[in-house]
C-alpha atoms as a PDB file:
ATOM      1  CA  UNK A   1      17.188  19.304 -26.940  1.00  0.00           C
ATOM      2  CA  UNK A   2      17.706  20.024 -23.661  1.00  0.00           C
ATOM      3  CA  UNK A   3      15.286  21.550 -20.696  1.00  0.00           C
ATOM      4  CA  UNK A   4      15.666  22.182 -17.265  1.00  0.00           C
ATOM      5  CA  UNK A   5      14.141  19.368 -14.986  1.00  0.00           C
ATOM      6  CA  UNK A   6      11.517  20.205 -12.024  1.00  0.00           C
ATOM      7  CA  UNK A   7      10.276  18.167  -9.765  1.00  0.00           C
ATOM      8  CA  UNK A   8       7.161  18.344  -8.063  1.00  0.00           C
ATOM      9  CA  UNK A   9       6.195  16.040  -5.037  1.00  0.00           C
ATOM     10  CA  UNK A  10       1.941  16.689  -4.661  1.00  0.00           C
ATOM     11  CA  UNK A  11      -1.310  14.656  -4.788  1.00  0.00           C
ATOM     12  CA  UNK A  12      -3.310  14.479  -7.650  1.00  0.00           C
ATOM     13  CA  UNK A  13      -6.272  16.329  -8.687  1.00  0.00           C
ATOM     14  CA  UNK A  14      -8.830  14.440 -10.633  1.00  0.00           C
ATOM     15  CA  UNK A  15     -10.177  17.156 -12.236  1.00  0.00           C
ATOM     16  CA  UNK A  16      -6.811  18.722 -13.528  1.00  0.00           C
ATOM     17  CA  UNK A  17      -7.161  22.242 -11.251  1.00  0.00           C
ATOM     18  CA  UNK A  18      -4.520  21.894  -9.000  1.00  0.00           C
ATOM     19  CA  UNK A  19      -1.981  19.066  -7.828  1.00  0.00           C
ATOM     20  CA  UNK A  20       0.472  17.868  -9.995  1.00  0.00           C
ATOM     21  CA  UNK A  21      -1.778  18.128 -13.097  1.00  0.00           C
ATOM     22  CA  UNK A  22      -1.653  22.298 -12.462  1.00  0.00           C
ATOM     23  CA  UNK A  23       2.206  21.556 -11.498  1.00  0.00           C
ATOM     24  CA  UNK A  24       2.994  19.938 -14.688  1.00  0.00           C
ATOM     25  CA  UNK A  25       0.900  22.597 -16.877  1.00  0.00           C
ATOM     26  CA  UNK A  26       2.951  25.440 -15.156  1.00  0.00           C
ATOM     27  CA  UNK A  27       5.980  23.912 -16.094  1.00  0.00           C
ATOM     28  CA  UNK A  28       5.296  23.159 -19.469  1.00  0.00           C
ATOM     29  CA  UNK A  29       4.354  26.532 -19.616  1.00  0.00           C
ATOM     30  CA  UNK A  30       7.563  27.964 -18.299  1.00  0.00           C
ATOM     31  CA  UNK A  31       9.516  26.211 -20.451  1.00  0.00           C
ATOM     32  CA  UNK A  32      11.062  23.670 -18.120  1.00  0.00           C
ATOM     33  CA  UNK A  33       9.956  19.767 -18.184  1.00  0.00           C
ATOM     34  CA  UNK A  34       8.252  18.499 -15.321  1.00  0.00           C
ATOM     35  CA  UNK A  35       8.825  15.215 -13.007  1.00  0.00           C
ATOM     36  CA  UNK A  36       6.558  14.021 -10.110  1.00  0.00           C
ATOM     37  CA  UNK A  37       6.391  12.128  -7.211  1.00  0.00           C
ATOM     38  CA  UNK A  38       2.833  11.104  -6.187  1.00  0.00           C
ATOM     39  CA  UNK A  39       1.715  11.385  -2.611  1.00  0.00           C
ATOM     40  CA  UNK A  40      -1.870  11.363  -2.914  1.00  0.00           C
ATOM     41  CA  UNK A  41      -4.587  10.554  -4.849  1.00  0.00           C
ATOM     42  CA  UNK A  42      -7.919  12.674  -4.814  1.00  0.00           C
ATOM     43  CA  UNK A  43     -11.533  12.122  -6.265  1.00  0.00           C
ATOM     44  CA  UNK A  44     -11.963  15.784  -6.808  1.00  0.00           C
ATOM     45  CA  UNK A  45     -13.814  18.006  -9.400  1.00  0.00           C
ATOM     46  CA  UNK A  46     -14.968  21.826  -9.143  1.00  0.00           C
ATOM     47  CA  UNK A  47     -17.109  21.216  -5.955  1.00  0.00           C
ATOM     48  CA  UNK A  48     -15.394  18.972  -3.552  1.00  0.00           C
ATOM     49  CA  UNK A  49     -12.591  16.718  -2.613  1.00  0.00           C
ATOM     50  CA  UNK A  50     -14.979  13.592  -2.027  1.00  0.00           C
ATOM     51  CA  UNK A  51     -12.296  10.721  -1.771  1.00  0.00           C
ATOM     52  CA  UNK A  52      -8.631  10.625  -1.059  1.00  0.00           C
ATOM     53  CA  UNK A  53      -6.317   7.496  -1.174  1.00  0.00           C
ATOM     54  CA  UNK A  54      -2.842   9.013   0.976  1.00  0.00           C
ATOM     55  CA  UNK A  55       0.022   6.805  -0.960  1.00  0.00           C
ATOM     56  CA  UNK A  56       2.549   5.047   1.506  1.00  0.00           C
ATOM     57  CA  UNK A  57       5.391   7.291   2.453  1.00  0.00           C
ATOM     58  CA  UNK A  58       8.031   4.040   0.934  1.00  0.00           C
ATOM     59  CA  UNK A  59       5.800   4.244  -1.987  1.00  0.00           C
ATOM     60  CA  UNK A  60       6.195   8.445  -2.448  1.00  0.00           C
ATOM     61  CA  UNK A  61      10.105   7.472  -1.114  1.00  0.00           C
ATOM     62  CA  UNK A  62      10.472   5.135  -4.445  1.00  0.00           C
ATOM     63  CA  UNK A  63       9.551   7.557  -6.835  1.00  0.00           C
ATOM     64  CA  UNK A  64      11.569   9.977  -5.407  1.00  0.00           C
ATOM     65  CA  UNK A  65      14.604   8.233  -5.451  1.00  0.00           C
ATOM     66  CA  UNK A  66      14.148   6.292  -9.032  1.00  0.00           C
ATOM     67  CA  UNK A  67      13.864   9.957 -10.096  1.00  0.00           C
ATOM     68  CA  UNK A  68      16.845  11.365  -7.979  1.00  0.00           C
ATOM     69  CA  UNK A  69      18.932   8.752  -8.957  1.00  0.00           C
ATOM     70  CA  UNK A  70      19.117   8.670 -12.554  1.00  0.00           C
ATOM     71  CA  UNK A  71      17.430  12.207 -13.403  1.00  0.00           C
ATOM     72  CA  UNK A  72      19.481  15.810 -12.590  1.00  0.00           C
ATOM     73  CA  UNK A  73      16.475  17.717 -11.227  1.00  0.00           C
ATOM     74  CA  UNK A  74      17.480  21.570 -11.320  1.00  0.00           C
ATOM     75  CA  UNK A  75      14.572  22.590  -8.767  1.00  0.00           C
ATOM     76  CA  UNK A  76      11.409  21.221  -7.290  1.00  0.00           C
ATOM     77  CA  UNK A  77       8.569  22.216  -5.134  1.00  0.00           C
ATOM     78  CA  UNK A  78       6.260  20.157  -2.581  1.00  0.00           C
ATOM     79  CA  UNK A  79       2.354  21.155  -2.084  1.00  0.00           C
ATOM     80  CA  UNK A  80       0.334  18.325  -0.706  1.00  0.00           C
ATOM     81  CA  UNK A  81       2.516  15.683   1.400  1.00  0.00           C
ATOM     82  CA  UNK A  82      -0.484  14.194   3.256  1.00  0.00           C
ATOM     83  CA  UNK A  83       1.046  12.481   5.802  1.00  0.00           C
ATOM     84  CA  UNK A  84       3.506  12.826   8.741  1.00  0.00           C
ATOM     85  CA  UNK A  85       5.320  10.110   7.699  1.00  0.00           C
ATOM     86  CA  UNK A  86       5.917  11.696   3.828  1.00  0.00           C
ATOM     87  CA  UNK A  87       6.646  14.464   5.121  1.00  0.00           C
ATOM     88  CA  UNK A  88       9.550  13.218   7.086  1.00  0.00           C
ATOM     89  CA  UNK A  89      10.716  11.168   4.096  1.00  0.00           C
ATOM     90  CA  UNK A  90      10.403  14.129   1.642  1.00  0.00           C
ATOM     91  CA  UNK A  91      12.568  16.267   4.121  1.00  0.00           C
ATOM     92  CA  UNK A  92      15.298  13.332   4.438  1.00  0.00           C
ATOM     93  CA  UNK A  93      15.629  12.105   0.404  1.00  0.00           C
ATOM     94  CA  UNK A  94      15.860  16.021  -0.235  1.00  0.00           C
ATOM     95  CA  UNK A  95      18.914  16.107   2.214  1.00  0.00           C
ATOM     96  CA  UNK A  96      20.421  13.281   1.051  1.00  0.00           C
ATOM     97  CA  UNK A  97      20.126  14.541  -2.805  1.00  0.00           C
ATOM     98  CA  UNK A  98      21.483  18.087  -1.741  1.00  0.00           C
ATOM     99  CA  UNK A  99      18.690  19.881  -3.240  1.00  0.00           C
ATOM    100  CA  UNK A 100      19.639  23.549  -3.385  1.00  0.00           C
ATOM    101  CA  UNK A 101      16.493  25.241  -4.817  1.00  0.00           C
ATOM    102  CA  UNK A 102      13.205  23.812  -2.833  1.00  0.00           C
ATOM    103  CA  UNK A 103       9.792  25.309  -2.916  1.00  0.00           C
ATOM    104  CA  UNK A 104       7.413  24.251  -0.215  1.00  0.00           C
ATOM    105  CA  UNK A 105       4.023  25.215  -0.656  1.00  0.00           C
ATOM    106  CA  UNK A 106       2.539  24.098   2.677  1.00  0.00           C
ATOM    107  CA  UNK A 107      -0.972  22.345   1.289  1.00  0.00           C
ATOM    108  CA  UNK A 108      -3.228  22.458   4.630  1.00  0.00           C
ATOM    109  CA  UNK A 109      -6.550  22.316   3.159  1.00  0.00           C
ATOM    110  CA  UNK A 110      -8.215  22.331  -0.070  1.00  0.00           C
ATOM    111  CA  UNK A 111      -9.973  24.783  -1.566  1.00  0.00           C
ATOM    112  CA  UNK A 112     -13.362  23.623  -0.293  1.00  0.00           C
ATOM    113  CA  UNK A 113     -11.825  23.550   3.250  1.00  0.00           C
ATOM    114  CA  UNK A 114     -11.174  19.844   3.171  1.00  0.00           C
ATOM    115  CA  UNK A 115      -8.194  19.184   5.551  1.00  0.00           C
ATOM    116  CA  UNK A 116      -4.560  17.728   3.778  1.00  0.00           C
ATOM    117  CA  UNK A 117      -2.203  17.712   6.317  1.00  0.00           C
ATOM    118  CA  UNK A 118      -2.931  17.015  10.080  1.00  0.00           C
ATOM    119  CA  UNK A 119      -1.381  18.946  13.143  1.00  0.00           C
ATOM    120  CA  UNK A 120       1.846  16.524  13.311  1.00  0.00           C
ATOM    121  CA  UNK A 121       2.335  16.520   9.883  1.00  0.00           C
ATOM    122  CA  UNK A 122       2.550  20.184  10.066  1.00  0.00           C
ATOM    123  CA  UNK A 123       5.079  20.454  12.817  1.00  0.00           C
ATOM    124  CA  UNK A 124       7.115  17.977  11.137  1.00  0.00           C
ATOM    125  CA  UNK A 125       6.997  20.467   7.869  1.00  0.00           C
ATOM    126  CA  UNK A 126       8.115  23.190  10.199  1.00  0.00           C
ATOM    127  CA  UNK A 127      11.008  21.615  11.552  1.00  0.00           C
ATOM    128  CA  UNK A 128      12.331  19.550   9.058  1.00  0.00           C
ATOM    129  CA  UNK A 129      11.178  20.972   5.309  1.00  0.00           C
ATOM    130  CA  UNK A 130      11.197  24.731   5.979  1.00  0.00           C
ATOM    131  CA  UNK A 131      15.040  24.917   6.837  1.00  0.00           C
ATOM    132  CA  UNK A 132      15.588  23.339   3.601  1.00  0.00           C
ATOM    133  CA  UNK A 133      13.226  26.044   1.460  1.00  0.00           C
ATOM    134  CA  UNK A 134      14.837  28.526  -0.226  1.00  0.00           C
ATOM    135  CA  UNK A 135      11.500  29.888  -1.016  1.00  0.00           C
ATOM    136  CA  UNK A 136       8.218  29.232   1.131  1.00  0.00           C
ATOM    137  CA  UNK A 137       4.721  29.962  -0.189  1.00  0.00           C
ATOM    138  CA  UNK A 138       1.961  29.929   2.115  1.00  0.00           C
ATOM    139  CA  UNK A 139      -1.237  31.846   1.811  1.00  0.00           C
ATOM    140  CA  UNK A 140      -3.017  34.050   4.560  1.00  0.00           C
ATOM    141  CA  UNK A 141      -4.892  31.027   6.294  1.00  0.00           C
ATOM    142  CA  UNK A 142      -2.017  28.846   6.148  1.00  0.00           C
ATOM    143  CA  UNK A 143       0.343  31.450   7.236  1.00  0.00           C
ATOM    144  CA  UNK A 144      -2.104  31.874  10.121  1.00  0.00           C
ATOM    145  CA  UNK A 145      -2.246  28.105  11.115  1.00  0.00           C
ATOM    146  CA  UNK A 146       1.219  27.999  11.347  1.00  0.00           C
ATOM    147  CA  UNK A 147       1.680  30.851  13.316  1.00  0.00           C
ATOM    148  CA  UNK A 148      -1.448  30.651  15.457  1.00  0.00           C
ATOM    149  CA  UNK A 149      -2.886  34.220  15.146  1.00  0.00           C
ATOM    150  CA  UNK A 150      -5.178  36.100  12.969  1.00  0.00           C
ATOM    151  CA  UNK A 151      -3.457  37.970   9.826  1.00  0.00           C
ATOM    152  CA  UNK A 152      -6.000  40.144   8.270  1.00  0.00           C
ATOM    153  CA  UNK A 153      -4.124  43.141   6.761  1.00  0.00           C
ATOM    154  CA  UNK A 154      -0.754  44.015   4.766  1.00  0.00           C
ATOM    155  CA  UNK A 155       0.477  45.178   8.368  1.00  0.00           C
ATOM    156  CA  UNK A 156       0.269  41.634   9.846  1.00  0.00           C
ATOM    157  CA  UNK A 157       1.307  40.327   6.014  1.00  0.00           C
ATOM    158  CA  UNK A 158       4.216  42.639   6.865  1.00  0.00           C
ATOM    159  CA  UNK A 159       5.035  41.140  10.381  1.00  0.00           C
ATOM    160  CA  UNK A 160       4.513  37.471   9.354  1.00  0.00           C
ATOM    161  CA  UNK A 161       6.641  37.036   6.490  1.00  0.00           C
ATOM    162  CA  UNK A 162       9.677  38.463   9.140  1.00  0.00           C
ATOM    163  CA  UNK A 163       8.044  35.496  11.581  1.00  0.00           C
ATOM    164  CA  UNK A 164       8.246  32.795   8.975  1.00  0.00           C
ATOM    165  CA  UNK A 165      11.863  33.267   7.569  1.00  0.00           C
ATOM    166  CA  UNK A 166      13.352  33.039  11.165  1.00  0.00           C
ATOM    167  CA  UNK A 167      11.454  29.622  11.196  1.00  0.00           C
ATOM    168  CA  UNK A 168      14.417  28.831   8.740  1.00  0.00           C
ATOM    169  CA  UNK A 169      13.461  29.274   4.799  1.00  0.00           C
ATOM    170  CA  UNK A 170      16.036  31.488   2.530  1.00  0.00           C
ATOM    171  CA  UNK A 171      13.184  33.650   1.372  1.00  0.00           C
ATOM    172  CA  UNK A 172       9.018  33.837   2.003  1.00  0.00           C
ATOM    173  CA  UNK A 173       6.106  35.036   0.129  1.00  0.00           C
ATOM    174  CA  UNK A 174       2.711  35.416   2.570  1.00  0.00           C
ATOM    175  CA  UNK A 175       0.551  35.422  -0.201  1.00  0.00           C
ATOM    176  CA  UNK A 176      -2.690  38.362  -0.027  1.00  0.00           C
ATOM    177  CA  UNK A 177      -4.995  37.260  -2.593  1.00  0.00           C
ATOM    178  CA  UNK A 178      -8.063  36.594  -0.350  1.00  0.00           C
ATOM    179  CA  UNK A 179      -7.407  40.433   1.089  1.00  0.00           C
ATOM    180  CA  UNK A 180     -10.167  43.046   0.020  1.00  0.00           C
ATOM    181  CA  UNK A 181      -9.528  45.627  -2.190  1.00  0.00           C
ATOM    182  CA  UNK A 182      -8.327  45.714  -6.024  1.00  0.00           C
ATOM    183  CA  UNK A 183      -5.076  44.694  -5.692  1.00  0.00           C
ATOM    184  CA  UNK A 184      -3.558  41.318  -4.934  1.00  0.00           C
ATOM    185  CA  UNK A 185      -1.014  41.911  -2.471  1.00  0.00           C
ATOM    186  CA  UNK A 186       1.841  39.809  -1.807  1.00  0.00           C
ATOM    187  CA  UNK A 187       4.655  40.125   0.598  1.00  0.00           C
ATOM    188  CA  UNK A 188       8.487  38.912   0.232  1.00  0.00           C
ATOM    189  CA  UNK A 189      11.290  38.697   2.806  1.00  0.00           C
ATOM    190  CA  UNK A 190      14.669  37.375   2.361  1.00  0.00           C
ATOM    191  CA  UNK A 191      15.879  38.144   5.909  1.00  0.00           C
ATOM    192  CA  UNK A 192      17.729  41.929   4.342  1.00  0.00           C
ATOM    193  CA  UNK A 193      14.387  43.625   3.043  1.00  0.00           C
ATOM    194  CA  UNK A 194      10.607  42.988   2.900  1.00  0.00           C
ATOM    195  CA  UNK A 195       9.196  43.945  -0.146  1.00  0.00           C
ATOM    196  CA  UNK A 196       5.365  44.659  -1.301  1.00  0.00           C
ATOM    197  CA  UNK A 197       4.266  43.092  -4.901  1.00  0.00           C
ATOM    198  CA  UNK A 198       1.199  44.133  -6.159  1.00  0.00           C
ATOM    199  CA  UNK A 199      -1.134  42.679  -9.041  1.00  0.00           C
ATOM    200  CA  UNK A 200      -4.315  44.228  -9.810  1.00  0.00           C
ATOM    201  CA  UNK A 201      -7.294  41.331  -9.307  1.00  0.00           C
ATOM    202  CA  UNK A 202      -8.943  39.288 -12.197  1.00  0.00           C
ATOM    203  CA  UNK A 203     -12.247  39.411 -11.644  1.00  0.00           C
ATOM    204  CA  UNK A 204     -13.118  35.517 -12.027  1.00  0.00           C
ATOM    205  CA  UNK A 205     -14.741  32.970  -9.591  1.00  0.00           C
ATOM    206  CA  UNK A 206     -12.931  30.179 -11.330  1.00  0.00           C
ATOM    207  CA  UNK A 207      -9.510  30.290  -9.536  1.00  0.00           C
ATOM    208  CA  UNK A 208      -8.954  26.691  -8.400  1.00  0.00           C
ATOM    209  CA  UNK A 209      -4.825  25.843  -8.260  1.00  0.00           C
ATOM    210  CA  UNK A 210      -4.025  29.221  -7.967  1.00  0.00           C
ATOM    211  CA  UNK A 211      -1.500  28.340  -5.274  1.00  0.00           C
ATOM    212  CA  UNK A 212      -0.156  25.297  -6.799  1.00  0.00           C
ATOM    213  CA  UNK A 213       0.490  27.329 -10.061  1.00  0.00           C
ATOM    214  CA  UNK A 214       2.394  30.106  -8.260  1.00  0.00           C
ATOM    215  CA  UNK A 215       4.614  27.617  -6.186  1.00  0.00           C
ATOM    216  CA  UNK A 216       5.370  25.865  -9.449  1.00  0.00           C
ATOM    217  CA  UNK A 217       6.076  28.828 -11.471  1.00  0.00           C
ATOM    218  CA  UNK A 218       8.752  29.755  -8.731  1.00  0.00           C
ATOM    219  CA  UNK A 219      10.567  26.849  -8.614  1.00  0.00           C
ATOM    220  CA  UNK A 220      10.272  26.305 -12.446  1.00  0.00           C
ATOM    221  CA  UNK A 221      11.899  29.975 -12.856  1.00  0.00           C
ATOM    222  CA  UNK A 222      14.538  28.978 -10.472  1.00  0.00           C
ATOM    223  CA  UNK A 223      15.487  26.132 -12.433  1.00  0.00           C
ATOM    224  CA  UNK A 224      15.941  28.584 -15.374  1.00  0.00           C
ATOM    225  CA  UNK A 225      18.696  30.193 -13.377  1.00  0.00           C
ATOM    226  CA  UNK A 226      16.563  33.482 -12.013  1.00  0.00           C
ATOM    227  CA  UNK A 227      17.478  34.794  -8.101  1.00  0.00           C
ATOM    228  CA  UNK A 228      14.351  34.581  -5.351  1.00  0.00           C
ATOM    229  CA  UNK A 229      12.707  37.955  -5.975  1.00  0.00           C
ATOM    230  CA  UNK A 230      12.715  37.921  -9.761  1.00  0.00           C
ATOM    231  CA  UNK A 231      11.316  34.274  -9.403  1.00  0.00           C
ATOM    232  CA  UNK A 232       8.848  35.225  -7.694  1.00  0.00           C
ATOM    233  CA  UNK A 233       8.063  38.595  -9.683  1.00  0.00           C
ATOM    234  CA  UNK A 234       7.700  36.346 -12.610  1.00  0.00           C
ATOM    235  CA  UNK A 235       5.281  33.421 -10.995  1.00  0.00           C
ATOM    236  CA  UNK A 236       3.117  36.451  -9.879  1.00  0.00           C
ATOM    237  CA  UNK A 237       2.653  37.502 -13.561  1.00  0.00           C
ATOM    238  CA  UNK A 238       2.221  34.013 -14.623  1.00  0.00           C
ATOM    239  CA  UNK A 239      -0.850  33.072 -12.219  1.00  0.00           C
ATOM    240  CA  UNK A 240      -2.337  36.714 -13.370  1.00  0.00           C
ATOM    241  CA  UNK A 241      -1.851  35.672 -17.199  1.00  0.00           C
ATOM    242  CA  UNK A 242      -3.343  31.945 -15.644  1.00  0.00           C
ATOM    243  CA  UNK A 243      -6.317  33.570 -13.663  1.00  0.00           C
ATOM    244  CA  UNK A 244      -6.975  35.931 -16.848  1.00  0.00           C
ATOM    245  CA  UNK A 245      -6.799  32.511 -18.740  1.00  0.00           C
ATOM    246  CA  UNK A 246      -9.281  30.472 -16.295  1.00  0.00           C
ATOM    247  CA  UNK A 247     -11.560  27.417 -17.793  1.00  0.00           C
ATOM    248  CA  UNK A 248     -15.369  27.711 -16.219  1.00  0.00           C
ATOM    249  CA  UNK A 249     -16.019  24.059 -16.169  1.00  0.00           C
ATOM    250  CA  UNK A 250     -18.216  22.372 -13.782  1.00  0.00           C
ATOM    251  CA  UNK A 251     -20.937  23.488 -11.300  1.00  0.00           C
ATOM    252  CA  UNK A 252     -18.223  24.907  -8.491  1.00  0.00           C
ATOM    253  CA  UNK A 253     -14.399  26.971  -9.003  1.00  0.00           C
ATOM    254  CA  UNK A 254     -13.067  26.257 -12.031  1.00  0.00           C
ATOM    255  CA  UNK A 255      -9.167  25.699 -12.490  1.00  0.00           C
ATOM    256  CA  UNK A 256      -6.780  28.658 -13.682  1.00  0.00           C
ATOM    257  CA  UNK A 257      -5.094  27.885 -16.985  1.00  0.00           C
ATOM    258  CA  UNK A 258      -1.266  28.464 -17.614  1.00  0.00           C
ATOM    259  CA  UNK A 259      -0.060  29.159 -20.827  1.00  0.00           C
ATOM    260  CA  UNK A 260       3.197  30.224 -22.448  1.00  0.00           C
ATOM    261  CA  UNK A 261       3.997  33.670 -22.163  1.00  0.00           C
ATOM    262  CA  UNK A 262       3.915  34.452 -26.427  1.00  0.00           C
ATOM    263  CA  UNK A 263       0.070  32.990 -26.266  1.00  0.00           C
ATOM    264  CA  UNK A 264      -1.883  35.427 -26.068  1.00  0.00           C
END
């Protein structure tokens, strides 16, 4: 038997919500099998990030290239890189390896507003690891971070996603999920058309990995041979399926829950 391989280079969440524990779900669920490269390990549950260990960037380099070298990885996706120095490394190995389809999910904070990436890390990110994206992920705060004003509508949605492809990725989704209203509204640009995709919201608090699901889901329908758009079309139905699917465990935001499309 033979699957499409997906790589995923993210920290690890110790209470299976979001990280490469979500990443790995996803893929499952999509049908693909999943490979990893560690950069970071959290003490996390539903509450909090309490601890973090950041892993070497040699260390996340060694996995990366035992992988590469022996392993044809059809796609792959990076959320939480930690460090300045990862960063840099993840950027390089994936230019050396010729990756064609690359999600970056750009992992600033958690969830509970812990930060995961510090100002140089992010510039490096920018310049390096965006040119090589062919699709780039980032949510309303992080799109805001990076471009260092407030986006609080689907006008601004509108204006940024233009903004972030001429940073250098093939295609961009500013994701609207924290927006008011019904809908979750999300906004793609390729560089020839912008293009509104609308969900209507699942009404749960327990929506932990949310991001991390949709960034795998992308590159995991990549690897199965679908363009941009419909890649993303499809990861936006999976993390509604995920959210409708979502495991109230613990005392804080519980984790979505991917499963295969036929489970109902």
């Amino acid at each position: 038997m033979e699957l499409p391989v997906v790589l995923t280079v993210a920290g690890s969440d110790s209470g299976g919500g979001a990280g490469i524990q979500a990443d790995l779900k996803t893929f499952h669920a999509c049908g693909v099998h999943g490979v990893c490269a560690v950069t970071s390990v959290t003490s996390q549950n539903t509450r909090e990030v309490a601890a973090r260990c950041d892993l070497p960037a040699e260390v996340v380099a060694s996995q990366l290239e035992t992988i590469l070298g022996d392993i044809e990885v059809r796609s792959a996706k990076t959320g939480m890189l930690a460090r300045s120095d990862t960063v840099d490394i993840v950027a390089g190995i994936m230019v050396g390896y010729g990756m064609e389809r690359l999600v970056v999910d750009p992992v600033i904070l958690s969830s509970s507003g812990q930060p995961l990436l510090d100002h140089h890390g992010l510039e490096i990110l920018v310049e390096r690891l965006l040119p090589l994206a062919v699709v780039f992920t980032p949510n309303l705060e992080e799109a805001s971070t990076i471009l260092g004003k407030d986006i609080v509508n689907r006008k601004d949605m509108r204006e940024a996603a233009l903004e972030l492809r001429d940073l250098g990725p093939s295609c961009v989704v500013v994701k609207g999920g924290h927006l008011g209203g019904e809908e979750a509204i999300d906004f793609y640009c390729d560089g020839e058309r912008v293009v509104e995709l609308a969900a209507k919201k699942v009404d749960t608090r327990d929506d932990h990995g949310t991001g991390c699901v949709f960034s795998a889901a992308v590159a995991a329908h990549l690897a199965l041979g679908r363009f941009p758009l419909e890649a993303v079309r499809r990861a936006k139905q999976d993390v509604t399926r995920a959210l409708s699917n979502s495991l109230h465990i613990g005392a804080g935001r519980g984790p979505i829950h991917p499963l295969p499309e036929a489970v109902e």
